[in-house]
Protein backbone atom coordinates (compact mmCIF):
# COMPACT_ATOMS: atom_id res chain seq x y z
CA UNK A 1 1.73 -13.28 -4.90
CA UNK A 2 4.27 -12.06 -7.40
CA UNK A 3 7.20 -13.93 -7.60
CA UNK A 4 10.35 -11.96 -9.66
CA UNK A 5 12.24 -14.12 -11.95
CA UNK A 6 15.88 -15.42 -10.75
CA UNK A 7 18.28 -13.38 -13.55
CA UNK A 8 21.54 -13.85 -13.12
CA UNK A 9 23.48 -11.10 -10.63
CA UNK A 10 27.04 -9.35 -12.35
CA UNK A 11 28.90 -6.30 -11.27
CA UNK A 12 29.18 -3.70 -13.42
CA UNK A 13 32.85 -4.07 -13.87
CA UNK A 14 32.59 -7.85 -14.78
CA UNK A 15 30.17 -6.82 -17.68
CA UNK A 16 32.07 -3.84 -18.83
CA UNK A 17 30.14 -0.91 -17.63
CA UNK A 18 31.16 2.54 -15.76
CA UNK A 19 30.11 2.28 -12.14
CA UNK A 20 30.47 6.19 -12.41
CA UNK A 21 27.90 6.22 -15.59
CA UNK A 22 25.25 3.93 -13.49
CA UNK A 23 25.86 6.29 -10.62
CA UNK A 24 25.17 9.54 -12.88
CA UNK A 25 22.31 8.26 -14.17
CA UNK A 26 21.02 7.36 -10.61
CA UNK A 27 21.54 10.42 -9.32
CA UNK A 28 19.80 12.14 -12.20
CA UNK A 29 16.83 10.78 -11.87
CA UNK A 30 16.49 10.53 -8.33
CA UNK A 31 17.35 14.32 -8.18
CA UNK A 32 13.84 14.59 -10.91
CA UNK A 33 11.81 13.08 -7.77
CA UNK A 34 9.25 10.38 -9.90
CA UNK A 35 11.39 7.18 -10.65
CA UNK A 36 10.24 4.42 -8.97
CA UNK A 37 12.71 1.63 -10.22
CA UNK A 38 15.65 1.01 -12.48
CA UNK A 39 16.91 -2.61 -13.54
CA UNK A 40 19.97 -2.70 -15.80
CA UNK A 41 20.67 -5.81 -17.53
CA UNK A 42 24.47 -6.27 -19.19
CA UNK A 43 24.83 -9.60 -21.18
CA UNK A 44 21.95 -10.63 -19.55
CA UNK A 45 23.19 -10.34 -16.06
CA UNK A 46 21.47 -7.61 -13.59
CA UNK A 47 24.25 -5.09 -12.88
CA UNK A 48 22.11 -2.53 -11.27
CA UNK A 49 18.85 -2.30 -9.68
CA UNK A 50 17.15 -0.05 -7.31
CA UNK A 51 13.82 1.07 -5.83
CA UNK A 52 12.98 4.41 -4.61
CA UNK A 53 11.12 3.83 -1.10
CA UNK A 54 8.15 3.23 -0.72
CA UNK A 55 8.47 1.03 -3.90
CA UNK A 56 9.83 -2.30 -3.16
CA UNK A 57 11.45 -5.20 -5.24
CA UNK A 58 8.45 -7.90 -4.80
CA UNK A 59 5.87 -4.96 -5.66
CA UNK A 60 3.82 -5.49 -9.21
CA UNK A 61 3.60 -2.06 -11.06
CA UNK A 62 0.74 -0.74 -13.41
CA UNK A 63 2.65 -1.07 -16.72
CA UNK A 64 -0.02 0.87 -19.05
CA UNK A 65 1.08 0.35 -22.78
CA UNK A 66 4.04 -1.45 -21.97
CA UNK A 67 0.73 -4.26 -22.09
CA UNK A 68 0.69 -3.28 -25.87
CA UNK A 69 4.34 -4.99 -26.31
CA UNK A 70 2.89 -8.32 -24.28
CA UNK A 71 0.01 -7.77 -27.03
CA UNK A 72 1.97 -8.52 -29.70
CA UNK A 73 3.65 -11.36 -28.49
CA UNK A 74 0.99 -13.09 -28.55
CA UNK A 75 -0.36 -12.28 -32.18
CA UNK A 76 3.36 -13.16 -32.74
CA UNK A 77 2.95 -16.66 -31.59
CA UNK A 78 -0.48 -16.83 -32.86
CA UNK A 79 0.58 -16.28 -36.66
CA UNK A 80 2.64 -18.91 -35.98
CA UNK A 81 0.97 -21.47 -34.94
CA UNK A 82 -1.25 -20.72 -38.28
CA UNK A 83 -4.35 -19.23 -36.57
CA UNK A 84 -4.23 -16.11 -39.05
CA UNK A 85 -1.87 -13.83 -40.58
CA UNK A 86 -0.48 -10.21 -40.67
CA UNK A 87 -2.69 -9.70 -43.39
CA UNK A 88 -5.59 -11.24 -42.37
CA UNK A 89 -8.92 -9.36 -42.56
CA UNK A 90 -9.98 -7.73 -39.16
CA UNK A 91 -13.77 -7.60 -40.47
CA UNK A 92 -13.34 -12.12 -41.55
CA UNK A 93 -11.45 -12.45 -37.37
CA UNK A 94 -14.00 -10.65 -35.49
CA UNK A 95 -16.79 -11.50 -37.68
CA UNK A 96 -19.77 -11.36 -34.73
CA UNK A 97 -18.82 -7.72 -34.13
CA UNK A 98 -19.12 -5.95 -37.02
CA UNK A 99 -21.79 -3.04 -37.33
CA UNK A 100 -24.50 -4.02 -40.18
CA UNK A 101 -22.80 -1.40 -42.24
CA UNK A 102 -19.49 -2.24 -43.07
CA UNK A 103 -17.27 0.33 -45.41
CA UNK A 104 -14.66 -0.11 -47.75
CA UNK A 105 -12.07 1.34 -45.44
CA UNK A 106 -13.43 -1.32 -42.35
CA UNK A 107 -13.27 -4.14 -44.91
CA UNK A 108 -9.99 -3.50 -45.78
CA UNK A 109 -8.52 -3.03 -41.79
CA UNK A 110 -5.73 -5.95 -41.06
CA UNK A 111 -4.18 -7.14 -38.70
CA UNK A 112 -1.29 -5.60 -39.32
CA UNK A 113 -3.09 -2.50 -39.44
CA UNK A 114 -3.83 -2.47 -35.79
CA UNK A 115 -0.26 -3.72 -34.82
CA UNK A 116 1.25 -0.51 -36.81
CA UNK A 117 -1.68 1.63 -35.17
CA UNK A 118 -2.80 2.81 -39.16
CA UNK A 119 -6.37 1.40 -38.79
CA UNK A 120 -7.59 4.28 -40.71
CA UNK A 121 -8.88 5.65 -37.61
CA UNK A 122 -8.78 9.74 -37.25
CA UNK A 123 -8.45 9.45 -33.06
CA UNK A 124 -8.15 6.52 -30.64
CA UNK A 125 -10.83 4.77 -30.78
CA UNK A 126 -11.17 3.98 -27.11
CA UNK A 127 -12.19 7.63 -26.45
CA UNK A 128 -14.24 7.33 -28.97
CA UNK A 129 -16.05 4.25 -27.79
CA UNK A 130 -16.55 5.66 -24.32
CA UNK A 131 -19.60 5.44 -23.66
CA UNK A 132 -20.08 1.82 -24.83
CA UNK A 133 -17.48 0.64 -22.33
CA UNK A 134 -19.81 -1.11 -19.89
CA UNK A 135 -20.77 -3.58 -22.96
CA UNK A 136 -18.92 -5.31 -26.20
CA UNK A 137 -15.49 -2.94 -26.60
CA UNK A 138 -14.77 -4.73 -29.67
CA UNK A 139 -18.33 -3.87 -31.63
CA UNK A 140 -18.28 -0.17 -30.30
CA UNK A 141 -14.53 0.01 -31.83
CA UNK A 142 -15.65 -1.40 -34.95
CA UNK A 143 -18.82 0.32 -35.52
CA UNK A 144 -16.43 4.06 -35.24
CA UNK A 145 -15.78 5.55 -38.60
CA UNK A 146 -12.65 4.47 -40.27
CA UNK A 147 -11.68 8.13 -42.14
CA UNK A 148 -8.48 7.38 -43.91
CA UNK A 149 -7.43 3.98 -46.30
CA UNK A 150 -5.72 1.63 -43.48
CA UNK A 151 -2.09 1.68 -43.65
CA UNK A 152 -1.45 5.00 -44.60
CA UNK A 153 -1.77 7.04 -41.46
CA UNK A 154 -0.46 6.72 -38.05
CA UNK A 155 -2.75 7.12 -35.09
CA UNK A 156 -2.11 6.08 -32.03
CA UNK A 157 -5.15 3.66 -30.77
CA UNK A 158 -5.48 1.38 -28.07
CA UNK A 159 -8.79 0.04 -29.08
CA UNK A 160 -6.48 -1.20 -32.00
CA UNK A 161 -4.78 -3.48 -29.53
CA UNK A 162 -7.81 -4.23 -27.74
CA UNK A 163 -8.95 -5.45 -30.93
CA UNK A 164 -5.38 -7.90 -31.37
CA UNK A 165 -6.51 -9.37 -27.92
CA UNK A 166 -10.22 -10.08 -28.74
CA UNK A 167 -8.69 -11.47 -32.00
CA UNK A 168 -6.16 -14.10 -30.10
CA UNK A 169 -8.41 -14.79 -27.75
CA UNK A 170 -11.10 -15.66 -30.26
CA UNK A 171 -8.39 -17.84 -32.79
CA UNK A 172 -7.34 -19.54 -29.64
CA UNK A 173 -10.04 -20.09 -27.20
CA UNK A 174 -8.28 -18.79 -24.37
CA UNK A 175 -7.76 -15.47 -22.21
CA UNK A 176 -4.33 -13.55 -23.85
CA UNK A 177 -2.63 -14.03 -20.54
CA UNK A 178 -3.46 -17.94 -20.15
CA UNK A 179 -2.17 -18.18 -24.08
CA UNK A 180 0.99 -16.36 -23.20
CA UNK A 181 1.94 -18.26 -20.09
CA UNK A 182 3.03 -21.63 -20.77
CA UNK A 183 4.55 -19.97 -23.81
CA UNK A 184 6.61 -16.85 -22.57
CA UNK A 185 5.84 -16.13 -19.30
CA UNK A 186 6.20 -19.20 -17.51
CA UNK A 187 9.90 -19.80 -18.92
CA UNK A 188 10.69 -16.22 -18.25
CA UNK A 189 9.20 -16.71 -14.23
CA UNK A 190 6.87 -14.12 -14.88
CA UNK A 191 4.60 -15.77 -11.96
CA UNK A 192 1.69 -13.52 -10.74
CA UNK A 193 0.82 -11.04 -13.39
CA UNK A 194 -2.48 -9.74 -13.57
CA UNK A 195 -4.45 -8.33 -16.67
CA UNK A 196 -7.63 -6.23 -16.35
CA UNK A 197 -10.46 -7.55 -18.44
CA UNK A 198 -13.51 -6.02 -20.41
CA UNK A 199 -16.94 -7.15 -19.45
CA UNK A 200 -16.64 -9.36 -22.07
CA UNK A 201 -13.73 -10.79 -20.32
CA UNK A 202 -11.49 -10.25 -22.67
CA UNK A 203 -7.96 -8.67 -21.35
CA UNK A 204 -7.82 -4.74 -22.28
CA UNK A 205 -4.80 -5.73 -24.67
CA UNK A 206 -3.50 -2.01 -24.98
CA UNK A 207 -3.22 -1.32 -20.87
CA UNK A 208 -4.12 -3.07 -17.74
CA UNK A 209 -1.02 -5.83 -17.11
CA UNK A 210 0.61 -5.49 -13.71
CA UNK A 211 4.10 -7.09 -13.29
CA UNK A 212 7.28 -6.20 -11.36
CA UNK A 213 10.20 -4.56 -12.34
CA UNK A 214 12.40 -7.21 -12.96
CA UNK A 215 9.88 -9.16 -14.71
CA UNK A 216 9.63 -6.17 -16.96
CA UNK A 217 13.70 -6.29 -17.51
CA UNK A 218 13.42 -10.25 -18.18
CA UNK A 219 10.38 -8.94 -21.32
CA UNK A 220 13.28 -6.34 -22.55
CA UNK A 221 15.89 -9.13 -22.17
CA UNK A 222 13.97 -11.59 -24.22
CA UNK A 223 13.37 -9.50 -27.20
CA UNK A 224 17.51 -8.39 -27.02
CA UNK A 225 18.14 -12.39 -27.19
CA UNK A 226 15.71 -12.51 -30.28
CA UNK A 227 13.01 -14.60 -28.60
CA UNK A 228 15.39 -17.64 -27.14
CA UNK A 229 15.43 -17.53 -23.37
CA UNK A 230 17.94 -20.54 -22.11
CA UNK A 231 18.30 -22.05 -25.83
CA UNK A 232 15.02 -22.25 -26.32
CA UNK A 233 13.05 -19.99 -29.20
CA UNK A 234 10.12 -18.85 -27.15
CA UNK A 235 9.18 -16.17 -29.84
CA UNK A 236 10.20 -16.78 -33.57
CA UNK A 237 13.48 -14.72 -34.25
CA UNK A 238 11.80 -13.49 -37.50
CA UNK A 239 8.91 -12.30 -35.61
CA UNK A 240 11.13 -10.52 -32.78
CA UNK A 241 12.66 -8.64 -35.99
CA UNK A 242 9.67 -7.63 -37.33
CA UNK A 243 8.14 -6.30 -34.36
CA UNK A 244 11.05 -3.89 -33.32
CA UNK A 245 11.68 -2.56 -36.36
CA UNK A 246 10.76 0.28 -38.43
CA UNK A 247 7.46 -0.36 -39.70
CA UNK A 248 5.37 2.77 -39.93
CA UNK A 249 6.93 6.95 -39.51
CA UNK A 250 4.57 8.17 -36.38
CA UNK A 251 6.10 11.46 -36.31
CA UNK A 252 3.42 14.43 -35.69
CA UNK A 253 3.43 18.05 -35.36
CA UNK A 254 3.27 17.45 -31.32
CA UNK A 255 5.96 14.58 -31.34
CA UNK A 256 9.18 14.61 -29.13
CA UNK A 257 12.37 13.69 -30.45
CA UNK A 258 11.89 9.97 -29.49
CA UNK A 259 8.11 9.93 -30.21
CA UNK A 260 9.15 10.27 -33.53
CA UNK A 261 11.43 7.55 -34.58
CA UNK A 262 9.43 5.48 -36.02
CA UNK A 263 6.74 2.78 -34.52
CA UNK A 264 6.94 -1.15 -35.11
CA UNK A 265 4.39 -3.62 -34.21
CA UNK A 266 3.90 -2.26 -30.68
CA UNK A 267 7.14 -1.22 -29.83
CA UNK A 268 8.58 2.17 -30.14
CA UNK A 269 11.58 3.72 -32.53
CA UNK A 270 14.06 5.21 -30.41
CA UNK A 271 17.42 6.82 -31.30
CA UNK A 272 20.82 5.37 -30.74
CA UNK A 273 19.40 2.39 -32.26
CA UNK A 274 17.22 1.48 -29.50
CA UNK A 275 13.55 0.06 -29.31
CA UNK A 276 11.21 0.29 -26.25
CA UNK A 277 8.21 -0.69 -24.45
CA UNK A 278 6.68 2.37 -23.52
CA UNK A 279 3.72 2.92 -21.18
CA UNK A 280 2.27 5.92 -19.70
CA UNK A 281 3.72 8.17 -16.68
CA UNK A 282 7.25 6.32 -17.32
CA UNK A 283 7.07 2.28 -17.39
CA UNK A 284 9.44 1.74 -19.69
CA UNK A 285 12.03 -1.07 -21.14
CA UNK A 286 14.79 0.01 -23.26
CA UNK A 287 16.45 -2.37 -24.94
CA UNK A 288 19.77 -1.10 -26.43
CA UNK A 289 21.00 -4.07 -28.86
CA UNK A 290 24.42 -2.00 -29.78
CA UNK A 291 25.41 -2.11 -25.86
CA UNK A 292 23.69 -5.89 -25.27
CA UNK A 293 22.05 -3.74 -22.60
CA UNK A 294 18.22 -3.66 -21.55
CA UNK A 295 17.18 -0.78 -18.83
CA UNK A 296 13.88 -1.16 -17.30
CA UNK A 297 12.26 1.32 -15.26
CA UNK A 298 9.19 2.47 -13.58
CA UNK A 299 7.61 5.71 -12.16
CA UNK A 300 5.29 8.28 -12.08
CA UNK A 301 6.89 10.97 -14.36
CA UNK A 302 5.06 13.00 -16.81
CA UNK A 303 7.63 13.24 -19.80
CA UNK A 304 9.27 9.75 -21.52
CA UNK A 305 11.20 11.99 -23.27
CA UNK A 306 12.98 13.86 -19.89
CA UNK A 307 13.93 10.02 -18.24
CA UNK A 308 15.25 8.95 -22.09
CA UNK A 309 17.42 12.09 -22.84
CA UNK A 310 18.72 11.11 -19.16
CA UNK A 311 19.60 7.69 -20.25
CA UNK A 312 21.29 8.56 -23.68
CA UNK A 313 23.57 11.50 -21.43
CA UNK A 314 24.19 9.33 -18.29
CA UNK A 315 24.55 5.80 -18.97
CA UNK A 316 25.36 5.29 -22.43
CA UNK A 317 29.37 6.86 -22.38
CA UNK A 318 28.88 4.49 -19.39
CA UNK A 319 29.28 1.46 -22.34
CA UNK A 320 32.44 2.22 -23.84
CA UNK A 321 35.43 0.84 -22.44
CA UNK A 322 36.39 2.15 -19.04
CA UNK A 323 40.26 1.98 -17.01
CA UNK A 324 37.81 2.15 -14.28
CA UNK A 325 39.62 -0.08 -10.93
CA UNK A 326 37.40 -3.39 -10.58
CA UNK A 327 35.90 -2.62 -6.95
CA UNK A 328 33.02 -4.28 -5.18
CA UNK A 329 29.68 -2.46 -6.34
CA UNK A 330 26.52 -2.94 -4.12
CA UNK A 331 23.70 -4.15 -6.63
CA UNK A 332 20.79 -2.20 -4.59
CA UNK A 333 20.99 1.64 -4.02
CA UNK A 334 19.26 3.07 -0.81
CA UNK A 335 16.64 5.19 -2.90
CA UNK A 336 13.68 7.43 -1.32
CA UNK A 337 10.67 9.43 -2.76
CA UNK A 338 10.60 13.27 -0.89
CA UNK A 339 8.56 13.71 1.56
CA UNK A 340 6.89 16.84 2.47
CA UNK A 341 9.03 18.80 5.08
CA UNK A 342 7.99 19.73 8.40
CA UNK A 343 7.15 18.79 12.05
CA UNK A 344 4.78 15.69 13.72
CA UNK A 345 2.33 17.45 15.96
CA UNK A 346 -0.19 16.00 18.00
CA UNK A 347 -2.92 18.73 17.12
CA UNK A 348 -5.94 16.65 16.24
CA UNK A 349 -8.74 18.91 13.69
CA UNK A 350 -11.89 17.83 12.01
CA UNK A 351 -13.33 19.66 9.17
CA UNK A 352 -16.72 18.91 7.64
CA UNK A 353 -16.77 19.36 3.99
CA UNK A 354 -18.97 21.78 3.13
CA UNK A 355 -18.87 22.82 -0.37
CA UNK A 356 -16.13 22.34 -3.24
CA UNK A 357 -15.54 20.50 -6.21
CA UNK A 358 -14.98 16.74 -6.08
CA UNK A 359 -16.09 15.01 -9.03
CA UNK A 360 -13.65 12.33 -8.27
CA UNK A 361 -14.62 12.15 -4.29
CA UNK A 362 -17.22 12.35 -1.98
CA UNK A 363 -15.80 13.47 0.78
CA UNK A 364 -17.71 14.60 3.62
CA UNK A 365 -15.47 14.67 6.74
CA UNK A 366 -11.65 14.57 7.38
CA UNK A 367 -9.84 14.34 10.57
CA UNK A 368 -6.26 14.57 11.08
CA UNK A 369 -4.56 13.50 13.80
CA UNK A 370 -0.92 12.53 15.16
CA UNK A 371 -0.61 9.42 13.76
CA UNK A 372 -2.82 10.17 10.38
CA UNK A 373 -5.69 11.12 8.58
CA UNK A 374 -9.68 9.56 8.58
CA UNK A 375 -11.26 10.36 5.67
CA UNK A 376 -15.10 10.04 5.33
CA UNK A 377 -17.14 9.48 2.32
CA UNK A 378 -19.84 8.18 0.44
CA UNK A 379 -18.21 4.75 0.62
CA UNK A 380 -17.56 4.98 4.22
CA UNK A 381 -14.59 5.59 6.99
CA UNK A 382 -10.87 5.14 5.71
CA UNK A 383 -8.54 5.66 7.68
CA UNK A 384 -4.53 6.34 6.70
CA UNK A 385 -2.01 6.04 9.01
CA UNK A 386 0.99 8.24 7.92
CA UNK A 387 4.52 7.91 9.24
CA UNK A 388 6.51 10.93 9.58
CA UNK A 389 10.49 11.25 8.05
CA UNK A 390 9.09 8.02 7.47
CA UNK A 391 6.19 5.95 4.74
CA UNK A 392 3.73 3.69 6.81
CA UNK A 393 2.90 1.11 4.53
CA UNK A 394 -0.92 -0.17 4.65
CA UNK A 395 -3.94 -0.59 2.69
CA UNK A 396 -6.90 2.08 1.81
CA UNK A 397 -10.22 1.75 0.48
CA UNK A 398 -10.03 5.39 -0.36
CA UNK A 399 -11.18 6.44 -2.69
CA UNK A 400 -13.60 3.87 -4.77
CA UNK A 401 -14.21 1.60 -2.25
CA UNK A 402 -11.79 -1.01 -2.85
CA UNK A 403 -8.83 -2.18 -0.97
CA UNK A 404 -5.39 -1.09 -2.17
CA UNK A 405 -1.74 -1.10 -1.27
CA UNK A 406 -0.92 2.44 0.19
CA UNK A 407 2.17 4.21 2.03
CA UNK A 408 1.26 7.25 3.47
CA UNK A 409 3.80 10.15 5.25
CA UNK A 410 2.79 13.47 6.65
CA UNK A 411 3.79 16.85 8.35
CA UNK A 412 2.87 20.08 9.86
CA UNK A 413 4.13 22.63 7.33
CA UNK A 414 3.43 25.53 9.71
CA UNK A 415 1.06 25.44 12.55
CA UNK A 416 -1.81 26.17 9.86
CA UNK A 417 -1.03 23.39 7.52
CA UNK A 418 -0.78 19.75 7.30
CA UNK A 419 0.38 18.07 4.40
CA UNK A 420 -0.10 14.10 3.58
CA UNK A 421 0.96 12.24 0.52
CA UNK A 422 -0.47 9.03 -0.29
CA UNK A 423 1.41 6.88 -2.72
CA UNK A 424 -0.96 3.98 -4.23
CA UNK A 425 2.41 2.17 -4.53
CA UNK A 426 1.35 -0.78 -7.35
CA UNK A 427 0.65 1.91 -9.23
CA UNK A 428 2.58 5.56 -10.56
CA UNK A 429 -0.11 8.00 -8.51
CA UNK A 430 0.44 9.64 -5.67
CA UNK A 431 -2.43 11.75 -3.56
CA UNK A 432 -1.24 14.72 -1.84
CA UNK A 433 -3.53 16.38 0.61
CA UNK A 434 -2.99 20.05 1.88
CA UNK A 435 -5.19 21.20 4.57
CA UNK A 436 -5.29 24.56 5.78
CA UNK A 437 -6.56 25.87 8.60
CA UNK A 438 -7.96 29.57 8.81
CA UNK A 439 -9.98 30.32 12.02
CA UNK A 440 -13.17 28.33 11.86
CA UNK A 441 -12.35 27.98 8.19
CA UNK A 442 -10.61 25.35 6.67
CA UNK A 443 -9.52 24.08 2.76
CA UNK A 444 -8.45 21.25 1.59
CA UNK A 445 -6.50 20.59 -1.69
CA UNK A 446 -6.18 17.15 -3.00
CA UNK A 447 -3.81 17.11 -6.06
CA UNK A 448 -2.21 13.67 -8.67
CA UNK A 449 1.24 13.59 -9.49
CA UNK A 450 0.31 12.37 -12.51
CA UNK A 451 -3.04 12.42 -14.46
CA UNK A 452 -4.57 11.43 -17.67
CA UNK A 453 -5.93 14.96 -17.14
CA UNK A 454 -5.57 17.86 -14.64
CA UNK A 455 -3.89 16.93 -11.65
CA UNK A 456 -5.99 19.19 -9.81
CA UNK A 457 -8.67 16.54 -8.29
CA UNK A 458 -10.23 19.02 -5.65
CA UNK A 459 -10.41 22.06 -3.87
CA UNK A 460 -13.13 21.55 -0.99
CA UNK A 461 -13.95 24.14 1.80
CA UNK A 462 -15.13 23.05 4.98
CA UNK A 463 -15.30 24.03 8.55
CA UNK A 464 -13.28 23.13 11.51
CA UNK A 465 -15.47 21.54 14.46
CA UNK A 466 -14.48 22.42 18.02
């Protein structure tokens, strides 16, 4: 059970911000349709929060390579407490996985190599490594050819941060989560977060940590205080400095504006003299040090860059000083994710698959009915209820087999074609399922909101049984 931690509650008034601003920015991004949180922090105080239903308050959220930033806290307190440095060999810390052939450029790798992401590597290595997943991560990383001096070239690698977590966990004998807790987590009341492993049960380091929103504010609010959370110096000030500073230039020919500003030891550049923890489809904690300000948010969005410009436009005039009147502003905003438009229906249809690609399913039957959808597969029957102008919150074992937190809402777009969206709501993805119905005939089109690649997951044909 996650359990948030207790920050302290201000209006915006009290801490100096435009209600107006916070408003803007609300509306902005609920108008884009893929936010699933905001937290803003003033002075260390919560002025605003909000969650865009189904996403609720006590829900964890898959952070992605906000991890990274988590990552480095830990080498942080690792260096010190004297277990190695920032220039410590890689190839002398992880000496049981090294490939028989080691190269110049491999001997040379530091650590602070793979905080800066400049391993020398010419693509991320966890591609790369791919097909050596199911065994030891950290020798398949190592044994990939390092093409450039380390140091010199940005690449952006998350089997380098892999390779930070096998190192802490090796130098201190325990899991990187364990090793943080006691030390940041515990005084932060981070209380419930979850790390996916390696088989070699090692945590992934660069993705995989699962914590809730405002846990993810109290992260950003730590590193705005410089590592001292209620005057006590959880993470060395020095080390706080280091790691959100300029350390490396990461811009490249494809790089957005904020891509671009320059990368520290797991934290990103941004402008307006921000830094951020930045993971994929838009988990993200800005910390604005000018403004004493920390904004974290979550979602399923596919461009950092969109929900940032957003920020810089909306909120920040929302810092300067304001005649505003001091009025009573409600901390939570009543906040909803669209549903598909339409009408409930008590047709009931069953379609047996019948051909169609599905390389990420196995479906072989779906039946839709008033109150849902029953899907079956290879794995078995899973069944969905879906609320209507409404999201029915439940659990699926679709697809994969394993249990998961779902809401679910559906409609009849015409008399031809249902619609269902399934958000898995602890994480940014979102199933939507179009079935259409033509004669004996039927389709069915599963599409991602957001995907690592296409978003088109299926297109199966079928026929309806009578």
């Amino acid at each position: 059970m996650f359990v948030t931690p207790n920050l302290p509650r201000s209006t915006p008034e009290a801490e100096g911000v435009s209600p107006a601003a916070i408003a803007s920015l609300v509306a902005a991004l609920d108008a884009g349709g893929s936010t699933h949180s905001f937290m803003l922090l003033r002075r260390g105080s919560v002025v605003a929060e909000g969650w865009w239903a189904p996403y609720e308050a006590r829900m964890p959220h898959m952070m992605f390579s906000v991890s990274k930033s988590f990552t480095a806290t830990a080498v942080g307190l690792a260096i010190a407490d004297g277990l190695f440095g920032l220039d410590s060999l890689v190839a002398e810390l992880l000496p049981d996985d090294l490939p028989v052939d080691v190269s110049p450029n491999l001997a040379a790798m530091r650590v602070r190599d793979l905080l800066t992401m400049t391993t020398g590597h010419a693509t991320d290595t966890v591609e790369l490594s791919a097909a050596h997943r199911a065994g030891n991560w950290a020798r398949a990383i190592l044994a990939q050819p390092v093409d450039h001096e380390p140091g010199t070239t940005f690449v952006y690698n998350s089997g380098a941060t892999y390779l930070l977590s096998a190192i802490v966990t090796r130098a201190t004998g325990k899991r990187l989560l364990d090793y943080l807790d006691s030390r940041v987590l515990a005084p932060l009341g981070i209380v419930g977060a979850t790390w996916e492993q390696s088989p070699s049960c090692i945590d992934a380091g660069g993705w995989g940590l699962s914590i809730t929103t405002e846990e993810l504010a109290a992260f950003g609010e730590l590193y705005r205080r410089r590592g001292q959370w209620n005057g006590v110096q959880l993470v060395p000030a020095e080390w706080v400095d280091q790691a959100t500073s300029f350390q490396v230039p990461n811009a490249r020919d494809d790089s957005t504006v904020e891509g671009s500003q320059g990368y520290g030891f797991q934290f990103w550049q941004c402008t307006h003299g921000a830094f951020r923890a930045d993971g994929a489809f838009g988990q993200l904690s800005i910390v604005m040090p000018e403004h004493e300000a920390v904004l974290a948010l979550t979602g399923g969005i596919t461009s950092i860059q969109d929900s940032l410009d957003l920020v810089w436009e909306h909120l920040l005039p929302g810092f300067e000083a304001t005649s505003e009147p001091v009025v009573s502003t409600p901390l939570s905003t009543p906040l909803r994710l669209p549903m598909e438009a339409g009408t409930q229906s008590g047709r009931s249809v069953s379609v047996t698959i019948d051909s169609g690609e599905q390389s990420w399913f196995t479906i072989e039957r779906i039946e839709v009915d008033a109150g849902g959808v029953t899907i079956v597969d290879a794995d078995g029957t899973h069944r969905i209820e879906c609320g209507f102008g409404s999201w029915s919150v439940g659990q699926t074992s679709f697809p994969g087999g394993a249990d998961q937190p779902i809401a679910a809402s559906a409609a009849w777009k015409t008399h031809e074609t249902w619609v269902g969206l399934v958000w898995l709501t602890v994480t940014p993805f979102r199933y939507r399922f179009e079935l259409t119905i033509d004669g004996d005939a039927a389709t069915v089109a599963i599409t991602s909101n957001v995907s690592f690649g296409s978003t088109e997951l299926a297109l199966l044909r079928g026929t309806v049984a009578h």
